[in-house]
Protein backbone atom coordinates (compact mmCIF):
# COMPACT_ATOMS: atom_id res chain seq x y z
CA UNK A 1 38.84 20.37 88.83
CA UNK A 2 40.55 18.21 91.43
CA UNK A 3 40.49 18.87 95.07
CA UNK A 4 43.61 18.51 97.06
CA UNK A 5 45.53 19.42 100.12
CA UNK A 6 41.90 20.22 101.58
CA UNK A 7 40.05 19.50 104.49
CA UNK A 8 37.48 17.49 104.56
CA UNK A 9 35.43 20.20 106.45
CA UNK A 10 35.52 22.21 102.73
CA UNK A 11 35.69 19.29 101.13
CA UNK A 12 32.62 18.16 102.76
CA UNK A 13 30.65 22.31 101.79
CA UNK A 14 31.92 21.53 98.00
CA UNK A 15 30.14 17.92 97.89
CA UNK A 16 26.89 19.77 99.40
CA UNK A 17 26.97 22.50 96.48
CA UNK A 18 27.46 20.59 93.77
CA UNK A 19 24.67 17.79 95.02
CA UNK A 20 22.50 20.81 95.51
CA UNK A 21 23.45 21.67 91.88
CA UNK A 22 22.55 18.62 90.29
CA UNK A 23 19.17 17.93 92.19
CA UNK A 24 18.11 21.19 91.07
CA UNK A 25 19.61 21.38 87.32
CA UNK A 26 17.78 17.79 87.15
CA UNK A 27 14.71 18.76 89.24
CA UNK A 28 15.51 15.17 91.14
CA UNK A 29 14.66 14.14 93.98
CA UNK A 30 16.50 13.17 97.95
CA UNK A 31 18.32 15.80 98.65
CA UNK A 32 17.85 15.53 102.14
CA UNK A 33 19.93 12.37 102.38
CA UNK A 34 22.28 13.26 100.28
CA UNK A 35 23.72 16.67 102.66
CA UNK A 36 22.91 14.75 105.71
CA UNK A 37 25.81 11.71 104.47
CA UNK A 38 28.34 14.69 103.15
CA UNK A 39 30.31 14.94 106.27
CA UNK A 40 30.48 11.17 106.03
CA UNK A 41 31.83 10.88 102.79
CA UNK A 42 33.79 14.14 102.86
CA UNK A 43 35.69 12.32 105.76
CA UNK A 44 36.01 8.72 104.11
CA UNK A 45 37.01 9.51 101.38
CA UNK A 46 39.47 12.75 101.99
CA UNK A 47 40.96 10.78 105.17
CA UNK A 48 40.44 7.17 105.16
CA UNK A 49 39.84 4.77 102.09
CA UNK A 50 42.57 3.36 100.37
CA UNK A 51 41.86 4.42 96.70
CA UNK A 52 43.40 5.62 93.61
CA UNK A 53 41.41 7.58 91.28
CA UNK A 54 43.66 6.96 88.58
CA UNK A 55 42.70 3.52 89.08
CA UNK A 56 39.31 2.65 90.36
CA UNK A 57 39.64 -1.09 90.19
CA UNK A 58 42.74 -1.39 91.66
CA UNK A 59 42.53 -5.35 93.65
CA UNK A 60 43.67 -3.79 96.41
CA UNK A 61 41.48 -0.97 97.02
CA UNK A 62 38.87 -0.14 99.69
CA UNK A 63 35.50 -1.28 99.06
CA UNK A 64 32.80 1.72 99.44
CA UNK A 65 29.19 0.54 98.42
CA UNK A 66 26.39 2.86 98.88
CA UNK A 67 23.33 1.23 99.66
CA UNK A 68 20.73 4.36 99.91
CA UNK A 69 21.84 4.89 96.19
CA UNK A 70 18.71 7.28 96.23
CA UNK A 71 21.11 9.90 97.89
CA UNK A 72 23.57 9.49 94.65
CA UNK A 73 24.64 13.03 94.37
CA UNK A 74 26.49 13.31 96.80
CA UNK A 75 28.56 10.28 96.18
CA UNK A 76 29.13 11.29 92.30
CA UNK A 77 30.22 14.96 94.10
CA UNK A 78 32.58 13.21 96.22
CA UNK A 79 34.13 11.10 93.43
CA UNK A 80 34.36 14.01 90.40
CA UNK A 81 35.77 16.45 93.66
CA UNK A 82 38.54 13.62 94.21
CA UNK A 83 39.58 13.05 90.27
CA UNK A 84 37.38 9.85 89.62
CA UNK A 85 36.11 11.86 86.82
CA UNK A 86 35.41 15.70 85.81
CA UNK A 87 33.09 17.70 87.58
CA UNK A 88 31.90 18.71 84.30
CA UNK A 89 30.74 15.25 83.80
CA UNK A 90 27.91 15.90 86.71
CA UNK A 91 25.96 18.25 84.04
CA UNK A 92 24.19 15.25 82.64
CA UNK A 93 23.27 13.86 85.79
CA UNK A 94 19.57 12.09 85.03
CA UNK A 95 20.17 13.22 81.58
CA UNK A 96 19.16 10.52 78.81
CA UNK A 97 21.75 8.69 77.54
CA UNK A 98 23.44 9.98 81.02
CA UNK A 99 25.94 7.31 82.86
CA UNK A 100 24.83 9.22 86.13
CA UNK A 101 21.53 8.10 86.66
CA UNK A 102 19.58 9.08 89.51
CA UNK A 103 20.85 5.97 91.50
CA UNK A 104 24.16 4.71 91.40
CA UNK A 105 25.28 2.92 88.43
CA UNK A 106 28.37 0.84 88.47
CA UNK A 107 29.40 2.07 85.03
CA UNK A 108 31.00 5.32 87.01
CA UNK A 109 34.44 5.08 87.99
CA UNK A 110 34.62 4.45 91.74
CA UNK A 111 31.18 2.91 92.17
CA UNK A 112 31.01 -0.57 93.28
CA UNK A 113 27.48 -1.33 92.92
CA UNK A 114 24.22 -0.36 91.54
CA UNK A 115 21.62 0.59 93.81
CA UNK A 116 17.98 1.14 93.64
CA UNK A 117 16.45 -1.52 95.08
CA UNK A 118 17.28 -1.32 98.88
CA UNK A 119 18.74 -3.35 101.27
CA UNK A 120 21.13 -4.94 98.93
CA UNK A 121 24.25 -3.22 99.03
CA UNK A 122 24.94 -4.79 102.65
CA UNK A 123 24.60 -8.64 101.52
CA UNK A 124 27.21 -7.95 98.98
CA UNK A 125 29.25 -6.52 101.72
CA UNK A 126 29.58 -9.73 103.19
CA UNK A 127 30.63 -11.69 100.40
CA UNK A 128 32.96 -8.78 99.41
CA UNK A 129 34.55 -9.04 103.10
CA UNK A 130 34.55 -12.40 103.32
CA UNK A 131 36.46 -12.86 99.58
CA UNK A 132 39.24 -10.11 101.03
CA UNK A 133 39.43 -12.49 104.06
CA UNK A 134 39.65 -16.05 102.35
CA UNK A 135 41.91 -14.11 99.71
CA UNK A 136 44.25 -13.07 102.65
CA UNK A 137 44.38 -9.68 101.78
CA UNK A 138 43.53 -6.54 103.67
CA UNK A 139 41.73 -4.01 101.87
CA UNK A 140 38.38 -3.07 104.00
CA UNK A 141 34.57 -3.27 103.16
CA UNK A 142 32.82 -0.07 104.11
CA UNK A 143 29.19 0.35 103.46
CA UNK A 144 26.73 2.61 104.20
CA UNK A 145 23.23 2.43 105.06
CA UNK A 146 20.37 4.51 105.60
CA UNK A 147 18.18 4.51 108.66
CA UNK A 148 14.86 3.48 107.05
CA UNK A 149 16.28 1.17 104.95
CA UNK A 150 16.69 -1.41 108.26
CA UNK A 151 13.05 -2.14 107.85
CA UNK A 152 14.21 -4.18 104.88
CA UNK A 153 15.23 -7.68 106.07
CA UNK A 154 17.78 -8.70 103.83
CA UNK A 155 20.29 -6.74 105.99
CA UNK A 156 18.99 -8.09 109.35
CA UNK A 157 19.99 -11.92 107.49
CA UNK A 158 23.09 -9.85 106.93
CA UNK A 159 23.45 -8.16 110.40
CA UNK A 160 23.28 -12.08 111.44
CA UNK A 161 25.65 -14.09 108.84
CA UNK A 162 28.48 -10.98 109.27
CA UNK A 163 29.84 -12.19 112.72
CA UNK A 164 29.59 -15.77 112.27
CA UNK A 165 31.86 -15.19 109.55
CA UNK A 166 33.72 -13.47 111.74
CA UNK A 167 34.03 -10.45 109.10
CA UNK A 168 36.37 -8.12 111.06
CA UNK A 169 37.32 -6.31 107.97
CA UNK A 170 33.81 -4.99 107.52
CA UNK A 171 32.60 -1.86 108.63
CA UNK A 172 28.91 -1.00 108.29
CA UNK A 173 27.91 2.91 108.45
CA UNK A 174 24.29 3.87 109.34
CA UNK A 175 23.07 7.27 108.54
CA UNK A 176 21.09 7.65 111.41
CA UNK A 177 18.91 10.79 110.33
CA UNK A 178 15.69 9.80 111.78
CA UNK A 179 13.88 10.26 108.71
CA UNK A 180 12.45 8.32 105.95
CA UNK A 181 10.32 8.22 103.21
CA UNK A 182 7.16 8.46 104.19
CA UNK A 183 7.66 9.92 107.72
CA UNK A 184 9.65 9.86 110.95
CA UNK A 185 11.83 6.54 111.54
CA UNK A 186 10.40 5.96 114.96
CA UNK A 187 6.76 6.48 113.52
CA UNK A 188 7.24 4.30 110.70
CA UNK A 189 8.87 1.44 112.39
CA UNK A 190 11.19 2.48 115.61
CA UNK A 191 14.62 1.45 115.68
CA UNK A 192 15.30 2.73 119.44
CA UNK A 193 17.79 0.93 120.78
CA UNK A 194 19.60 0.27 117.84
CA UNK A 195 23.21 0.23 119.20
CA UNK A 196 21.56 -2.53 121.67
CA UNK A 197 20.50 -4.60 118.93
CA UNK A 198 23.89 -4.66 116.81
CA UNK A 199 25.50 -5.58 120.56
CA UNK A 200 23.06 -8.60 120.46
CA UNK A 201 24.01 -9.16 117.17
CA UNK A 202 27.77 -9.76 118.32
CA UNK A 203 29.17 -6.57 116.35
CA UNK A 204 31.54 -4.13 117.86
CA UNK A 205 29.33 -0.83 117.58
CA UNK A 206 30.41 2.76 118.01
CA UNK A 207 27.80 6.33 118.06
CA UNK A 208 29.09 9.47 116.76
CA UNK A 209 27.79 12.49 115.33
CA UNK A 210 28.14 12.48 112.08
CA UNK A 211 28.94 15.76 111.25
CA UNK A 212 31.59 16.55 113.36
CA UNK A 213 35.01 15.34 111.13
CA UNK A 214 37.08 14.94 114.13
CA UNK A 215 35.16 12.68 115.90
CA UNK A 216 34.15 10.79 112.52
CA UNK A 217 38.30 10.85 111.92
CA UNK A 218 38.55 8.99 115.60
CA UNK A 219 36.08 6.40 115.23
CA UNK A 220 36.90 5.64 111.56
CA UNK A 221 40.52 4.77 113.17
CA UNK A 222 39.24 2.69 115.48
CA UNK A 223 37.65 0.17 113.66
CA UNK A 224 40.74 -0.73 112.16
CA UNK A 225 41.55 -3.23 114.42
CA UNK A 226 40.95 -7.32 113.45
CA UNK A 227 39.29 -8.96 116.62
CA UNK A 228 36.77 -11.41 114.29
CA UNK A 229 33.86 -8.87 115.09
CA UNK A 230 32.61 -6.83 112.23
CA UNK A 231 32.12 -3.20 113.26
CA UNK A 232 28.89 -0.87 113.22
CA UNK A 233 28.99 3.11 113.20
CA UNK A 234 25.55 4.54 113.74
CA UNK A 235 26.28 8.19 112.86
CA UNK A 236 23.72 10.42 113.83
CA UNK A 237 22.90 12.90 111.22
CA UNK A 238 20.32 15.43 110.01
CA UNK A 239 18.56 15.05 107.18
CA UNK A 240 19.13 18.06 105.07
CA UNK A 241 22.02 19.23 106.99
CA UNK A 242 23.35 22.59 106.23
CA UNK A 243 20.77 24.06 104.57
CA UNK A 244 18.28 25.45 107.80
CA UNK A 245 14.95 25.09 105.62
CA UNK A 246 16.05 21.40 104.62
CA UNK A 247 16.81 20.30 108.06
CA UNK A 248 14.92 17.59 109.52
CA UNK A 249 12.02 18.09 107.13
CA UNK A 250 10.74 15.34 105.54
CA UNK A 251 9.69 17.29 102.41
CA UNK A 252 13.31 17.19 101.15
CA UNK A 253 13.04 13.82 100.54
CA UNK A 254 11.32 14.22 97.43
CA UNK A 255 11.38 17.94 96.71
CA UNK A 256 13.67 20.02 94.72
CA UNK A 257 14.80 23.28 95.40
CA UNK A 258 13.68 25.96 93.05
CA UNK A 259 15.74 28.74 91.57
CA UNK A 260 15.50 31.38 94.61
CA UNK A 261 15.83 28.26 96.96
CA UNK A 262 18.88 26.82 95.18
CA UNK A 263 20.70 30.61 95.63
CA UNK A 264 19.70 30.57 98.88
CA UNK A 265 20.66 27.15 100.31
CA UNK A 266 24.20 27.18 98.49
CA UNK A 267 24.74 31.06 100.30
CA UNK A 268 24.31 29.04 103.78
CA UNK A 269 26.87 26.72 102.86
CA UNK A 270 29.78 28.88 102.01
């Protein structure tokens, strides 16, 4: 099954049902950030990236990387929704001997990088960015972040090296849900002002909800532009978004919805 000629509003309700599917088939984990990034992706990747899914490594694709590669099921919905692959496939997610492990793997179609280790995926956005730029071509870097993964100081190096490089063809995503692993962002370490800091930082940074597809349409147009500063969207989300007992609670993080749950949560979404 291939979705086209779709919004990305139902694009965006199919990637939450199928993540929702997987997490509980697999009895995984991070479901929470997975729904709160599907309006993100839903847009990206139904309105924005330049990509063929009849050929992932095209040179002149769009660079996504998912850093939070905790949140994976969303990311393999999005990509077996848009042809990458079957949606069949997505029954051995965390399976042994399973391709879609329970952070992304590189061996799937469409996925840049692995992740698992965080803080990572935004270092090898800037050499990604700055090989498109030295290479004269203009494919874009997008990558996107979570929240409590800024406590991890490889990307603050990277929030630093980006505009001296003068990476204008790299667009950094935050999604801003305010919650992390073990608690509330601004509990564990607070990030407030965070569009300040990026400012300081010398990047071009834009705020938008992240679940409204219009206004993550407009702002994903504007950072189009070259003007030698790489570009910052701080989307703010909710963790668990569309399912009203996974919102904002920080037991979705780890939790998995049982059977009654599972009927429950994917009845909200349609």
């Amino acid at each position: 099954m291939i979705i086209n000629n779709i919004t990305s509003e139902e694009l965006s309700k199919d990637i939450r049902k199928l993540a929702l599917k997987m997490v509980y088939a697999a009895n995984a984990s991070h479901i929470g950030g997975a729904l709160s990034m599907a309006d993100i992706l839903a847009v990206l990747y139904n309105d924005i990236l330049n990509i063929d899914p009849s050929n992932p490594s095209n040179s002149n694709r769009d660079r996504f990387l998912l850093s939070k590669g905790h949140a994976c099921t969303s990311l393999y919905a999005t990509l077996a929704l848009k042809g990458f692959f079957g949606v069949e496939d997505l029954d051995s997610y965390a399976k042994d001997g399973s391709i879609f492990l329970s952070h992304t793997s590189h061996q799937i179609p469409g996925v840049e990088i692995s992740a698992g280790s965080l803080g990572h995926a935004l270092p090898v956005s800037c050499g990604l960015a700055l090989a498109g730029k030295r290479k004269g071509q203009n494919w874009k870097t997008y990558c996107l972040v979570s929240d409590g993964e800024l406590d991890e100081g490889s990307n603050w190096e990277s929030i630093l090296l980006a505009p001296q490089l003068k990476l204008d063809n790299l667009i950094l995503i935050v999604d801003y849900n305010k919650i992390q692993s073990l608690g509330s962002v601004k509990d564990v370490i607070d990030l407030h002002p965070l569009n300040d800091k990026f400012e300081a930082f010398r990047w071009e940074t834009f705020e938008v909800n992240g679940h409204d597809h219009n206004a993550l349409r407009s702002v994903f147009e504007k950072v189009q532009h070259p003007n030698e500063k790489p570009k910052v969207i701080i989307a703010h989300t909710v963790k668990g978004k569309g399912v009203d007992f996974m919102e904002n609670k920080l037991l979705w993080h780890y939790r998995s919805p049982n059977g009654k749950q599972l009927e429950e949560a994917i009845n909200q979404i349609h």
